[in-house]
N, C-alpha and C. Protein backbone atom coordinates (compact mmCIF):
# COMPACT_ATOMS: atom_id res chain seq x y z
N UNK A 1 0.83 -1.19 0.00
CA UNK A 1 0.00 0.00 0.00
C UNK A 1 0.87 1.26 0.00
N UNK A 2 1.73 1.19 0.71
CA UNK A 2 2.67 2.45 1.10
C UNK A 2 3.48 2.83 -0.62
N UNK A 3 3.97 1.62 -1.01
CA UNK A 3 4.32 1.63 -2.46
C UNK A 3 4.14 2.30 -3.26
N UNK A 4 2.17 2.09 -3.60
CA UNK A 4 1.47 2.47 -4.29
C UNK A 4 1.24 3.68 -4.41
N UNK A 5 1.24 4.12 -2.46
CA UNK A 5 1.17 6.02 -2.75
C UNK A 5 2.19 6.52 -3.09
N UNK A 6 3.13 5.75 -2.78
CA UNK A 6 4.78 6.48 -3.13
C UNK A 6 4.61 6.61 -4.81
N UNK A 7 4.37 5.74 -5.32
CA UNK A 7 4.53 5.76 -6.70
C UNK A 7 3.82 6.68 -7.24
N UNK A 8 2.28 7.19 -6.69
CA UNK A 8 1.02 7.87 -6.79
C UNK A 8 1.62 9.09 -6.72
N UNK A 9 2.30 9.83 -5.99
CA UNK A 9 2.71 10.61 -5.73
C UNK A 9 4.10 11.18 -6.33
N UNK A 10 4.65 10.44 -6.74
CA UNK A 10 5.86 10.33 -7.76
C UNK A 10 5.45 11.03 -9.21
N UNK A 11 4.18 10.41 -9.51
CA UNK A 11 3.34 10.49 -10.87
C UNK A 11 2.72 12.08 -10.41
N UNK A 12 2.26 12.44 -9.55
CA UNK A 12 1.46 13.74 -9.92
C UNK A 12 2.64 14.63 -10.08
N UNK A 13 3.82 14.75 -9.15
CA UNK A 13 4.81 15.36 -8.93
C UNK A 13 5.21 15.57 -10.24
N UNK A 14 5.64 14.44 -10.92
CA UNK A 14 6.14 14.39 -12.24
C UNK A 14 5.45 15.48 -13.59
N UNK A 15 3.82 15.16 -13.55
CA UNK A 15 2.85 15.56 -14.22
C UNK A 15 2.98 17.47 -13.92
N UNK A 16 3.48 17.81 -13.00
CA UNK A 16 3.77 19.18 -13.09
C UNK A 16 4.66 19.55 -13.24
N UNK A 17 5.75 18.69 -13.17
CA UNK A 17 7.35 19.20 -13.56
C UNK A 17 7.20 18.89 -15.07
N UNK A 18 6.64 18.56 -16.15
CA UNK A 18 7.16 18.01 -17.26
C UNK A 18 7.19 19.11 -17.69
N UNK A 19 5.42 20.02 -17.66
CA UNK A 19 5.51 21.03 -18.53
C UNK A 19 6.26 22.09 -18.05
N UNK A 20 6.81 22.14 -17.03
CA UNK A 20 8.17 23.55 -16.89
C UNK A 20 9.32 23.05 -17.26
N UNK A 21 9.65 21.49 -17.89
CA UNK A 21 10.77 21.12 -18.46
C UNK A 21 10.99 21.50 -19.81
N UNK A 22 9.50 21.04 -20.11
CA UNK A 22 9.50 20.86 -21.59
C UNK A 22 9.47 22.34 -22.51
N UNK A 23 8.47 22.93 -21.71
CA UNK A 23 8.30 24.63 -22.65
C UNK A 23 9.63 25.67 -22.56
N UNK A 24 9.86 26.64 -23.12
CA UNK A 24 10.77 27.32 -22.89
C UNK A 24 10.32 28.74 -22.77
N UNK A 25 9.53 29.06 -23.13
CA UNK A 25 8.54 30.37 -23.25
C UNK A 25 9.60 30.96 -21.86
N UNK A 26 8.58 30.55 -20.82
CA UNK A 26 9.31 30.97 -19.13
C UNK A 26 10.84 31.18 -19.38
N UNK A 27 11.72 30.51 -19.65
CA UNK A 27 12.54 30.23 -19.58
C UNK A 27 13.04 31.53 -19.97
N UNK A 28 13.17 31.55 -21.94
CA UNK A 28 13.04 32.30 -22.38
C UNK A 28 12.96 34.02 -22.33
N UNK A 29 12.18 34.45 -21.26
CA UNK A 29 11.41 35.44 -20.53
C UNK A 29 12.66 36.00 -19.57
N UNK A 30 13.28 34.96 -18.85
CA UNK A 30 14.13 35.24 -17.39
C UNK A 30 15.18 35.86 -18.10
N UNK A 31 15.79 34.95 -19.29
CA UNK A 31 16.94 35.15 -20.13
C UNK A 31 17.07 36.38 -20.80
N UNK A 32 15.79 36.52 -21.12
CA UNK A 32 16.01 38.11 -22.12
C UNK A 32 15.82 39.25 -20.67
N UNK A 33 14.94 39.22 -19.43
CA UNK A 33 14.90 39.54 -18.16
C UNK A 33 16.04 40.32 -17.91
N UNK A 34 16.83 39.08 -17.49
CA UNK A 34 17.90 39.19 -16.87
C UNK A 34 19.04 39.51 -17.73
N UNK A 35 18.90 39.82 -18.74
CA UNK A 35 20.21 40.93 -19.93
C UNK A 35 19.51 41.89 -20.10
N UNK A 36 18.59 42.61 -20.18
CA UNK A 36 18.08 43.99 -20.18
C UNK A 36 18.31 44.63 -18.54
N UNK A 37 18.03 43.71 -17.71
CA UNK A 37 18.56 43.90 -16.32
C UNK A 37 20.23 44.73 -16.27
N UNK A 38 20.90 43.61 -16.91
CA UNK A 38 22.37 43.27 -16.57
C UNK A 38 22.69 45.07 -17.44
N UNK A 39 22.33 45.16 -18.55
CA UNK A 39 22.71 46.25 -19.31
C UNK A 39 22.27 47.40 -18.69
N UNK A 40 21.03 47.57 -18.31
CA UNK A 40 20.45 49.04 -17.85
C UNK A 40 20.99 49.21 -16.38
N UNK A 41 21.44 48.53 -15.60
CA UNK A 41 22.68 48.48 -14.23
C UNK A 41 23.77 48.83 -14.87
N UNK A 42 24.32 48.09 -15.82
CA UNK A 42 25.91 48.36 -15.99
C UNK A 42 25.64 49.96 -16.71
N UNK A 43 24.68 50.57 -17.13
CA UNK A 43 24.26 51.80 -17.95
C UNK A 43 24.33 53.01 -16.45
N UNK A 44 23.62 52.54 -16.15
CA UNK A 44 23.81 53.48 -14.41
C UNK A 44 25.04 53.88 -13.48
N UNK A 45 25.89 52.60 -13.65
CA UNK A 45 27.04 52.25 -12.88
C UNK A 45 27.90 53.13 -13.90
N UNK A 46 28.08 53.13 -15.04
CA UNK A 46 28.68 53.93 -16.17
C UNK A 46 28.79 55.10 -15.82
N UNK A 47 27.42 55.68 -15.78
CA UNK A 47 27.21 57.53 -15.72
C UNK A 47 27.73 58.07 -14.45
N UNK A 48 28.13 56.97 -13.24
CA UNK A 48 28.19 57.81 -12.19
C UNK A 48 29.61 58.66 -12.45
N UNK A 49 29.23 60.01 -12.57
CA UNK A 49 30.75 60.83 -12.90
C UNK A 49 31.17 60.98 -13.92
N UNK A 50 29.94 60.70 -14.90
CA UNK A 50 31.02 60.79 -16.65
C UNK A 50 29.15 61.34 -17.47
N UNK A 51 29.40 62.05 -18.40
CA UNK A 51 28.55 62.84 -19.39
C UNK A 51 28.29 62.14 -20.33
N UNK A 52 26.88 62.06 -20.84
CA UNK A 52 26.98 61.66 -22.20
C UNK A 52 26.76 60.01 -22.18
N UNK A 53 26.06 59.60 -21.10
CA UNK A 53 25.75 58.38 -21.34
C UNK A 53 24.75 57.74 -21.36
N UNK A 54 24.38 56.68 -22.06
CA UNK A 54 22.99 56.57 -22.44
C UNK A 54 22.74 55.05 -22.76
N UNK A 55 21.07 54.83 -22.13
CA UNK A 55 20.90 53.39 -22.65
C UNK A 55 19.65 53.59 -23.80
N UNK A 56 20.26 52.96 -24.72
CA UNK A 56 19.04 52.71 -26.12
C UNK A 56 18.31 51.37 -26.51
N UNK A 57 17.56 51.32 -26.92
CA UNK A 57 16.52 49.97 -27.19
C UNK A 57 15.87 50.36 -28.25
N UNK A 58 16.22 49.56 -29.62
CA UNK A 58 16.25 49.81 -31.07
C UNK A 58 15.37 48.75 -31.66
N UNK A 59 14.98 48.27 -32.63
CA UNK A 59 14.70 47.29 -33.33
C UNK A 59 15.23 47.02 -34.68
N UNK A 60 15.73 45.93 -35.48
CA UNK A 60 16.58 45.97 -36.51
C UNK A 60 16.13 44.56 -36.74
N UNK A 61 15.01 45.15 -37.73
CA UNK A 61 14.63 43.73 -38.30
C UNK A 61 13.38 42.99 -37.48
N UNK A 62 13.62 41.82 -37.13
CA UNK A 62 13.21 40.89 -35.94
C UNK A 62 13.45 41.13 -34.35
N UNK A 63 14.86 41.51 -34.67
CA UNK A 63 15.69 41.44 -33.08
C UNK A 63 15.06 42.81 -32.47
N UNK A 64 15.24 42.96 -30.98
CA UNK A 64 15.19 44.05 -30.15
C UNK A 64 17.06 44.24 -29.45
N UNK A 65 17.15 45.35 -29.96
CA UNK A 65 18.97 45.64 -29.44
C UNK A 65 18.79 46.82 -28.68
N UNK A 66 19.43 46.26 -27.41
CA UNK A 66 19.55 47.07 -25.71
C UNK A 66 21.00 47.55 -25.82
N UNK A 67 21.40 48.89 -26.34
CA UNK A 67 22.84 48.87 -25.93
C UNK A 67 23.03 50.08 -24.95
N UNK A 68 24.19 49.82 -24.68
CA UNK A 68 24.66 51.30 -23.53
C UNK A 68 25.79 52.06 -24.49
N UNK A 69 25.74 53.20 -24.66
CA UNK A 69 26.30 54.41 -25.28
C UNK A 69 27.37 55.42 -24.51
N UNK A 70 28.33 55.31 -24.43
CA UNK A 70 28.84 56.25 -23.94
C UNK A 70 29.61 57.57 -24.80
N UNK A 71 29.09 58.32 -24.44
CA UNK A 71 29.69 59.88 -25.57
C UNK A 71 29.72 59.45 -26.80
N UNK A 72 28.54 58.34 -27.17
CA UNK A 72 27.64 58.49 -28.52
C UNK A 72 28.46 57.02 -29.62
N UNK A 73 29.34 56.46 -28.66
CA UNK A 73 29.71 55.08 -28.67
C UNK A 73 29.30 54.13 -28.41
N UNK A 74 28.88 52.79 -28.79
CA UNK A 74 28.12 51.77 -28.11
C UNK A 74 29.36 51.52 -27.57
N UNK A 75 28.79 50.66 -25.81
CA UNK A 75 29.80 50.43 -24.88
C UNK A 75 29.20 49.02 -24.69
N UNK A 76 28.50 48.53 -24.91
CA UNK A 76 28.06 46.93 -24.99
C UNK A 76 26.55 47.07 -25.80
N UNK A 77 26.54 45.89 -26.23
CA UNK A 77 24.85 45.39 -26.67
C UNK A 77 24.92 44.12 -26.40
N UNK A 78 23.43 44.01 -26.47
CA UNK A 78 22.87 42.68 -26.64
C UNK A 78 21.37 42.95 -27.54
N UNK A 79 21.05 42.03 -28.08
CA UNK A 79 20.21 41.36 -29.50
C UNK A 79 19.16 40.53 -28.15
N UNK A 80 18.34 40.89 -28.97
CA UNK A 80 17.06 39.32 -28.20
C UNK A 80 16.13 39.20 -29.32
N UNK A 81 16.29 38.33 -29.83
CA UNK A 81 15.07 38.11 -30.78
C UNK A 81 13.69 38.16 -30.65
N UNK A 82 12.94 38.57 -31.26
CA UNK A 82 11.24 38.69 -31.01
C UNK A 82 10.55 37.65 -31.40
N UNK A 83 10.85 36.82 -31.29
CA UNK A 83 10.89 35.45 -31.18
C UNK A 83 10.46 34.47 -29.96
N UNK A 84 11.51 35.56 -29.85
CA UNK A 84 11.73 34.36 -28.41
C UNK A 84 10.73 35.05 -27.22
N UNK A 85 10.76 36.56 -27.46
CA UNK A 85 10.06 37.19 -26.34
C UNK A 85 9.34 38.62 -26.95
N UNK A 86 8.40 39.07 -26.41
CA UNK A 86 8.11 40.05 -27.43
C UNK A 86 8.25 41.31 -25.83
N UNK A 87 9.03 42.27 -26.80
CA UNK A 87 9.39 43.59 -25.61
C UNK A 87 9.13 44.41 -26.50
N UNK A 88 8.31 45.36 -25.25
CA UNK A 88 7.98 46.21 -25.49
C UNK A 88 8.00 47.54 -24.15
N UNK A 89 7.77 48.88 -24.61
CA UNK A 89 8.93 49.61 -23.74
C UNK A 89 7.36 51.34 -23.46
N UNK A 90 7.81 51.77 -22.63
CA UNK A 90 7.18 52.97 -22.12
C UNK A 90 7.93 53.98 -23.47
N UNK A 91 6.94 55.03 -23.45
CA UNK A 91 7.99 56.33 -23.98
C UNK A 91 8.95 56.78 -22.67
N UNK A 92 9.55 58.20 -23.41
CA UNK A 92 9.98 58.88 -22.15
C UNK A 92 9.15 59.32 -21.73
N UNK A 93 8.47 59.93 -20.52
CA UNK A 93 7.67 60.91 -19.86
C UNK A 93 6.43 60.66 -20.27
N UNK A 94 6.22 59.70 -20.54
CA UNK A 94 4.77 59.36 -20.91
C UNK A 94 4.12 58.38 -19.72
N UNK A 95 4.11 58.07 -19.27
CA UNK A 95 3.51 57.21 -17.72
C UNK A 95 4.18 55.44 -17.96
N UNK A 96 3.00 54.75 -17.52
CA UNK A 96 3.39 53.28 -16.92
C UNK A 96 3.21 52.52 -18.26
N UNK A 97 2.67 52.76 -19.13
CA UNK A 97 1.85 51.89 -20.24
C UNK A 97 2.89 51.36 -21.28
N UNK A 98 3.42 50.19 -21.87
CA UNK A 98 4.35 49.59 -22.61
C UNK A 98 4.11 50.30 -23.71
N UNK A 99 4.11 50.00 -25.29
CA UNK A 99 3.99 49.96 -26.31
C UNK A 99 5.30 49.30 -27.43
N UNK A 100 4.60 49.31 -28.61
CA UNK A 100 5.54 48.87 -29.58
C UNK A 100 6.89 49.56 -29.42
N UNK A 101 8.03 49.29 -29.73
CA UNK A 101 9.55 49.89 -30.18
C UNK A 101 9.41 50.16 -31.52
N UNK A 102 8.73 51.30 -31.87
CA UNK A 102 8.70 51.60 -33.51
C UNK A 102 10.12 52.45 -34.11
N UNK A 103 10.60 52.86 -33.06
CA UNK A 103 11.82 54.26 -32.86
C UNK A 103 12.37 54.02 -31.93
N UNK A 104 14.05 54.31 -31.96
CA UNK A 104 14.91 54.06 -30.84
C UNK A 104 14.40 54.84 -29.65
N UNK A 105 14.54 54.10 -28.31
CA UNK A 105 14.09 55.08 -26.95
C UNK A 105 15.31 55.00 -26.56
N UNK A 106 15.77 56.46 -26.26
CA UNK A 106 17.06 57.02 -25.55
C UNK A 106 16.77 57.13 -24.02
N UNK A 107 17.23 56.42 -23.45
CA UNK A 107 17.17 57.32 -21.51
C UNK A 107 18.88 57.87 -21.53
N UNK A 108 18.42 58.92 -21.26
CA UNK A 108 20.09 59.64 -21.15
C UNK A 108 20.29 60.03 -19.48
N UNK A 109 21.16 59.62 -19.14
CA UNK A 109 22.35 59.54 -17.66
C UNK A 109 22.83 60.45 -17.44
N UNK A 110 21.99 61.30 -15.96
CA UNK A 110 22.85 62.33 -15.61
C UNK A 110 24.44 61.75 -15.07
N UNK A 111 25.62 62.32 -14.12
CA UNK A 111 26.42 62.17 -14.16
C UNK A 111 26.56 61.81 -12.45
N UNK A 112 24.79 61.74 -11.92
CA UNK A 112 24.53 61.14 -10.74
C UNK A 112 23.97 59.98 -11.03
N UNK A 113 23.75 58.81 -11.97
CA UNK A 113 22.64 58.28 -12.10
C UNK A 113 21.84 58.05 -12.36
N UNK A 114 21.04 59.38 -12.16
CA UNK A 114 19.61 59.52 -12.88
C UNK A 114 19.54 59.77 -14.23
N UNK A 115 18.35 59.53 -14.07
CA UNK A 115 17.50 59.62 -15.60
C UNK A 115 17.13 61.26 -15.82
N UNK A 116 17.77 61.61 -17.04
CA UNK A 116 17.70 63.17 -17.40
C UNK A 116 15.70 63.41 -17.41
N UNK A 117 14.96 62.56 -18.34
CA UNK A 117 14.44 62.76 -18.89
C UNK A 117 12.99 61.83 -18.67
N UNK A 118 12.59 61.88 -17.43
CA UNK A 118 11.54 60.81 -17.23
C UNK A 118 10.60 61.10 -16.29
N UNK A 119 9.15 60.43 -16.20
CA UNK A 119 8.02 61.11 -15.64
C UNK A 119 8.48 60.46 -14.05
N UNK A 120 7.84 60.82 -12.86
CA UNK A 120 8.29 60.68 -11.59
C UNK A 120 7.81 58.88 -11.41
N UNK A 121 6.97 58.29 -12.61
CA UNK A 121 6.83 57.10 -12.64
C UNK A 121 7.55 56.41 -12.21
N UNK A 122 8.51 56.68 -13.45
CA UNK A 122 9.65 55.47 -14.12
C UNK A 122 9.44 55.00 -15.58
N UNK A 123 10.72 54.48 -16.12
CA UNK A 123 10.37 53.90 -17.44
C UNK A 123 9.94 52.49 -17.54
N UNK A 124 9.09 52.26 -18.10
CA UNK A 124 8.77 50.07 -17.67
C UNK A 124 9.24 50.21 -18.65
N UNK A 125 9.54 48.50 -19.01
CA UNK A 125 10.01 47.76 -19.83
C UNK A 125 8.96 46.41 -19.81
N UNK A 126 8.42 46.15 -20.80
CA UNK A 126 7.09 44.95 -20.36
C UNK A 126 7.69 43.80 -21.83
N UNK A 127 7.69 42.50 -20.79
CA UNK A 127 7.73 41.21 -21.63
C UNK A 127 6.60 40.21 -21.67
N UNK A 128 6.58 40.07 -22.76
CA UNK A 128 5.56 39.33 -23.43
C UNK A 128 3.83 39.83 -22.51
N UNK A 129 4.09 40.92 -22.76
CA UNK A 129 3.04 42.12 -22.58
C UNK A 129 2.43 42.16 -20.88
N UNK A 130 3.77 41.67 -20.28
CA UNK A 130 3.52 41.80 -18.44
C UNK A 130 4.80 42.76 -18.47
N UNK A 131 4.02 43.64 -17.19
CA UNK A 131 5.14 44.67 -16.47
C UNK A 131 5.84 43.63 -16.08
N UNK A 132 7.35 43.73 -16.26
CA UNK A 132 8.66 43.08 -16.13
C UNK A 132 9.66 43.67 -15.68
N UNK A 133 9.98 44.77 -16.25
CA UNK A 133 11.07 45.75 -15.21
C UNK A 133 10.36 47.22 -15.80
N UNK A 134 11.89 47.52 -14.42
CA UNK A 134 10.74 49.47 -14.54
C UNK A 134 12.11 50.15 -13.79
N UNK A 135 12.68 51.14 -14.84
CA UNK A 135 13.72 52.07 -14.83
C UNK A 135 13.32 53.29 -13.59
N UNK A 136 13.64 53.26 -12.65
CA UNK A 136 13.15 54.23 -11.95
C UNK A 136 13.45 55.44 -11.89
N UNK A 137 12.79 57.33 -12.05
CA UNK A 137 13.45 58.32 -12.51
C UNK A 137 15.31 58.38 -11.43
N UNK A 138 15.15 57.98 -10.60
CA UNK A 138 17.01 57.86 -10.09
C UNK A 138 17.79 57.21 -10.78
N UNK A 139 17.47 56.10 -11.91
CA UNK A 139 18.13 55.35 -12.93
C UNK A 139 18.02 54.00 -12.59
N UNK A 140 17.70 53.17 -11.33
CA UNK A 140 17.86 51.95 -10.65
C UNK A 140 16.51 51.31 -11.85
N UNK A 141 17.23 50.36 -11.53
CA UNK A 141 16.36 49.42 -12.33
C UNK A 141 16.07 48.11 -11.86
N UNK A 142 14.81 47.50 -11.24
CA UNK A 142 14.32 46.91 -10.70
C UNK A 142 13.25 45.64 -11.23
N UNK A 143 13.20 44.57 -11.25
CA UNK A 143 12.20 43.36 -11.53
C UNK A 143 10.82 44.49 -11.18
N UNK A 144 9.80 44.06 -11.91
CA UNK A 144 8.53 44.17 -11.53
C UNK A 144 8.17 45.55 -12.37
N UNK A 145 6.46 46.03 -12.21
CA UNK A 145 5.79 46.99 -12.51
C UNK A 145 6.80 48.14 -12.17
N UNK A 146 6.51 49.96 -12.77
CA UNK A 146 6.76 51.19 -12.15
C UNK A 146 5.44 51.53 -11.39
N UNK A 147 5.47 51.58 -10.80
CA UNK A 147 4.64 52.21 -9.80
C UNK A 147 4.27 53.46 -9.67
């Protein structure tokens, strides 16, 4: 008897792990997440003390390209295909609400950090059409909705 539940229980366990094995969507999501993360930090950490720096989010083609700019140089990028995740981004000074990337969005870096150019919101960044991160007007950039 004891067997049987062991095994019983083996099987439901299983039956919910398959489909977070098998799909990648989620997966997918964290990955592109966590490099728009990694870039718009290292974009902040940049400006402290230096002019002229800036994070952009372009489209070229298919792909969505996150790079950081310094005095009008790309200083890293990264590519995420729309494919894999579909991003989509606030204006400047326009409130909480995502939209398409039809035109490059510039956030330009004061030489404290902050964001030159943004509503007391914050800028979101929304994946696969959920608030996902959100640029805050000090420049920090954080998991979740702007508030």
């Amino acid at each position: 008897m004891e067997l049987v539940s062991v095994v019983a229980l083996i099987g439901v366990l299983m039956s919910f792990s398959i489909g977070r094995l098998t799909g990648t969507g989620g997966f997918n999501e964290v990955v592109v997440r966590d490099g728009i993360l990694s870039i718009a930090r290292g974009v902040q950490q940049t400006s402290l003390g230096q002019q002229n720096v800036q994070l952009r989010m372009s489209v070229s083609g298919s792909n969505v390209i996150v790079s950081s700019l310094v005095s009008g140089a790309i200083d890293s990028t990264k590519t995420f295909p729309s494919s894999d995740v579909a991003i989509t981004a606030g204006a400047v000074g326009s409130g909480t609400a995502c939209g398409a990337i039809s035109s490059p969005i510039t956030l330009a870096y004061a030489s404290d950090g902050e964001i030159e150019s943004v509503d007391s919101d914050g800028f979101p960044i929304c994946l696969n059409g959920q608030s996902s991160l959100c640029i805050s007007p000090a420049g920090f950039v954080h998991r979740g909705a702007c508030l």
